[in-house]
Protein backbone atom coordinates (compact mmCIF):
# COMPACT_ATOMS: atom_id res chain seq x y z
CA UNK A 1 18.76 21.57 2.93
CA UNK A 2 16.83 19.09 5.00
CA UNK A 3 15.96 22.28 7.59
CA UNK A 4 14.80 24.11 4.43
CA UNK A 5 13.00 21.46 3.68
CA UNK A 6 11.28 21.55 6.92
CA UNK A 7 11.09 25.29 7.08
CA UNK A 8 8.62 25.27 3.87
CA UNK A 9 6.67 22.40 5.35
CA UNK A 10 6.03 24.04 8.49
CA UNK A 11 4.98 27.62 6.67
CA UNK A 12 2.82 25.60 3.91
CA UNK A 13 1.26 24.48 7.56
CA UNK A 14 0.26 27.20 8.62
CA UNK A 15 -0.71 28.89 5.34
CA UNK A 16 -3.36 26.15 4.81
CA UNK A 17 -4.90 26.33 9.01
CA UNK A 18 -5.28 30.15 7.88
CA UNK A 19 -7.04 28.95 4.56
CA UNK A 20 -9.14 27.18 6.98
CA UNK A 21 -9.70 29.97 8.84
CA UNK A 22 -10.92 32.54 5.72
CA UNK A 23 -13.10 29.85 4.42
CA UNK A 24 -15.01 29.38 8.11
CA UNK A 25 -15.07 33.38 7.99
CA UNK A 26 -16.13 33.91 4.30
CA UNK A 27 -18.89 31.08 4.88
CA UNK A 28 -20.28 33.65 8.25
CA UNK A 29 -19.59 36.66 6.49
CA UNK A 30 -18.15 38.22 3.29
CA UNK A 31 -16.89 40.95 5.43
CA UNK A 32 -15.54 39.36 8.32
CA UNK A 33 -13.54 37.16 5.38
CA UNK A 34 -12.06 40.25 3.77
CA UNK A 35 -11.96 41.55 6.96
CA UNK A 36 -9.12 38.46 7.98
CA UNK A 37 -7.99 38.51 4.30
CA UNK A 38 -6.77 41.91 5.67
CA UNK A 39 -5.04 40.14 8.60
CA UNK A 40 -3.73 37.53 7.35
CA UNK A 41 -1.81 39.98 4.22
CA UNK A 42 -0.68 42.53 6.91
CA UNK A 43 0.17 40.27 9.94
CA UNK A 44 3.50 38.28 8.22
CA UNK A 45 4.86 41.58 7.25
CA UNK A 46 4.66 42.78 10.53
CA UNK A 47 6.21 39.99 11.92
CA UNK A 48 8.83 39.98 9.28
CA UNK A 49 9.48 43.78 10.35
CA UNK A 50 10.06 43.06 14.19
CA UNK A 51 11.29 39.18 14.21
CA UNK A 52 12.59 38.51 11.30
CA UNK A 53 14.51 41.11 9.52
CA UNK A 54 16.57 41.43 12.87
CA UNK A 55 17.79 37.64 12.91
CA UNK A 56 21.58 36.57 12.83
CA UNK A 57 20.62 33.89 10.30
CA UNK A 58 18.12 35.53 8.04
CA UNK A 59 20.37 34.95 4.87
CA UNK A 60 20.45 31.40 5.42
CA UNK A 61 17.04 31.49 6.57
CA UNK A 62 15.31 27.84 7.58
CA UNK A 63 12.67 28.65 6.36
CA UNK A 64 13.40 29.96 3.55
CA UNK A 65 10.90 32.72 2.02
CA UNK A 66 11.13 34.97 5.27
CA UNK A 67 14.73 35.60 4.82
CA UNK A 68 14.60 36.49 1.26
CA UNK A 69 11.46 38.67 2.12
CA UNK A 70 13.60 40.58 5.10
CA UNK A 71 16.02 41.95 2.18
CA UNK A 72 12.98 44.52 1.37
CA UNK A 73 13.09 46.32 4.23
CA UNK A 74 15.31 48.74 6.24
CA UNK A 75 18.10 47.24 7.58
CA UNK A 76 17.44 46.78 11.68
CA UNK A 77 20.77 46.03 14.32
CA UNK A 78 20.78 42.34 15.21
CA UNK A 79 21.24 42.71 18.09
CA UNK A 80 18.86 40.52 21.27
CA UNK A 81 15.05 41.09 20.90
CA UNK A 82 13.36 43.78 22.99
CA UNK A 83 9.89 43.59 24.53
CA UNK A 84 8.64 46.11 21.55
CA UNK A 85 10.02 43.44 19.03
CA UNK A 86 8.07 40.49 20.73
CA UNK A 87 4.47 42.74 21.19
CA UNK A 88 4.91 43.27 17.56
CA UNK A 89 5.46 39.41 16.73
CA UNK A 90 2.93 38.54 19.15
CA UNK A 91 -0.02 40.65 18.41
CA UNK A 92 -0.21 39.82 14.94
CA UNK A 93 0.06 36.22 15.55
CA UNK A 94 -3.27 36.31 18.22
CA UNK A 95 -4.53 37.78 15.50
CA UNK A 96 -4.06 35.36 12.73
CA UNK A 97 -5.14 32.73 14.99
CA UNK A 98 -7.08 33.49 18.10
CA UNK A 99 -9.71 36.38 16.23
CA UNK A 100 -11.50 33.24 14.45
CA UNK A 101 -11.65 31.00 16.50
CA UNK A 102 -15.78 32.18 17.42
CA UNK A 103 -16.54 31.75 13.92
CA UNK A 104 -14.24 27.98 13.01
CA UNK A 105 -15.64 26.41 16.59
CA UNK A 106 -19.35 27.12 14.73
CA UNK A 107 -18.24 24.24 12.17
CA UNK A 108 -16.17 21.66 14.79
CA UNK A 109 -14.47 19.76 11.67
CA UNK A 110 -13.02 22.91 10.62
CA UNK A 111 -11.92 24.13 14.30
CA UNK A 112 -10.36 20.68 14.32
CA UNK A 113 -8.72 20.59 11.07
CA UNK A 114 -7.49 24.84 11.72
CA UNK A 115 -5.93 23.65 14.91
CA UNK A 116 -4.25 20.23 13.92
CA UNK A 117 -2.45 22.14 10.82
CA UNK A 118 -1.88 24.74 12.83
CA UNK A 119 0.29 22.58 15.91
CA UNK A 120 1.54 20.06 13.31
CA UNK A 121 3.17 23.76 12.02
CA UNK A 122 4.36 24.85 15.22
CA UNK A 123 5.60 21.36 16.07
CA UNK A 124 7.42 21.02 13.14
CA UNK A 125 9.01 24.70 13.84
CA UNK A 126 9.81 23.85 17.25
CA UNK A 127 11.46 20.84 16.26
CA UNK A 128 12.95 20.47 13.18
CA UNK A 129 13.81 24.27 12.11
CA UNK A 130 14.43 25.69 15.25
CA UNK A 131 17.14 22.86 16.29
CA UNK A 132 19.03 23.63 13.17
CA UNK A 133 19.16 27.58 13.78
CA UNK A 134 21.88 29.21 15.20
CA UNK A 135 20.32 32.59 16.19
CA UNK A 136 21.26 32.96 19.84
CA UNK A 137 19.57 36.07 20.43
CA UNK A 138 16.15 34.81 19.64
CA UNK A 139 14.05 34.20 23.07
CA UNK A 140 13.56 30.58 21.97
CA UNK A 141 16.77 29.70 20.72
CA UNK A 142 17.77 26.05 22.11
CA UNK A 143 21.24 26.86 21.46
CA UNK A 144 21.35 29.65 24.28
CA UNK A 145 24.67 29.11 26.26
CA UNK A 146 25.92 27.01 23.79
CA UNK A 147 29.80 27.32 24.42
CA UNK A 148 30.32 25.12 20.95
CA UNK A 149 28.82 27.81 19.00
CA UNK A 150 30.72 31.22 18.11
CA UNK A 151 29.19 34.95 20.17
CA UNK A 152 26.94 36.14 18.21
């Protein structure tokens, strides 16, 4: 529960740095906001297709609404993560984050206030959920070659 708990915090995170983000882009340009609006809908499901809805632990999911969301798509083998899976968890995430960064450095408060939500996120990810999750084929797994936990 308390990695759930943890799980939401760290998503709520990085929900609000990309809030931070749309509002920097909307204030530029109405278009370059619906423009990222479009990003920021399409990216998670793309990252849901090729990261998430192939991990060992997506029914107990840490963080909670990514696991449930994975039970809408086609079932993929869980088996370890190719280089195809990590392009297509890693391109939409430069995306999310990286394409506005020209337009939140413009206001430095913003930039600031993207990128603190944004690592207090990842931090929290990295550790607090991530410690807690058992899915050894995921590249950064802490639990890799742990001889305590079952072959997964």
């Amino acid at each position: 529960m308390k990695g759930q708990l943890h799980g939401m915090i760290s998503l709520v995170l990085i929900l609000l740095s990309i809030i931070v983000a749309l509002s920097a882009l909307i204030s530029e340009s109405v278009t370059l906001g619906v423009g990222y609006l479009v990003i920021a809908l399409v990216s998670p499901l793309i990252i849901l297709y090729a990261f998430c809805a192939k991990c060992l632990c997506r029914e107990a999911c840490r963080h909670v609404l990514p696991g449930r969301l994975t039970r809408f798509f086609p079932k993929r083998p869980q088996t370890d993560y190719t280089r195809s899976d990590i392009f297509w968890t890693v391109v939409p995430l430069m995306a999310l984050f990286i394409f506005p960064q020209f337009w939140i450095w413009k206001n430095k408060a913003l930039f600031f206030l993207f990128w603190i939500l944004c690592l207090a996120g990842v931090l929290e990810i990295f550790l607090l959920v991530c410690r807690g999750c058992r899915n050894t084929r995921c590249p950064i797994c802490p639990h890799k070659g742990d001889a305590s936990l079952p072959e997964s």
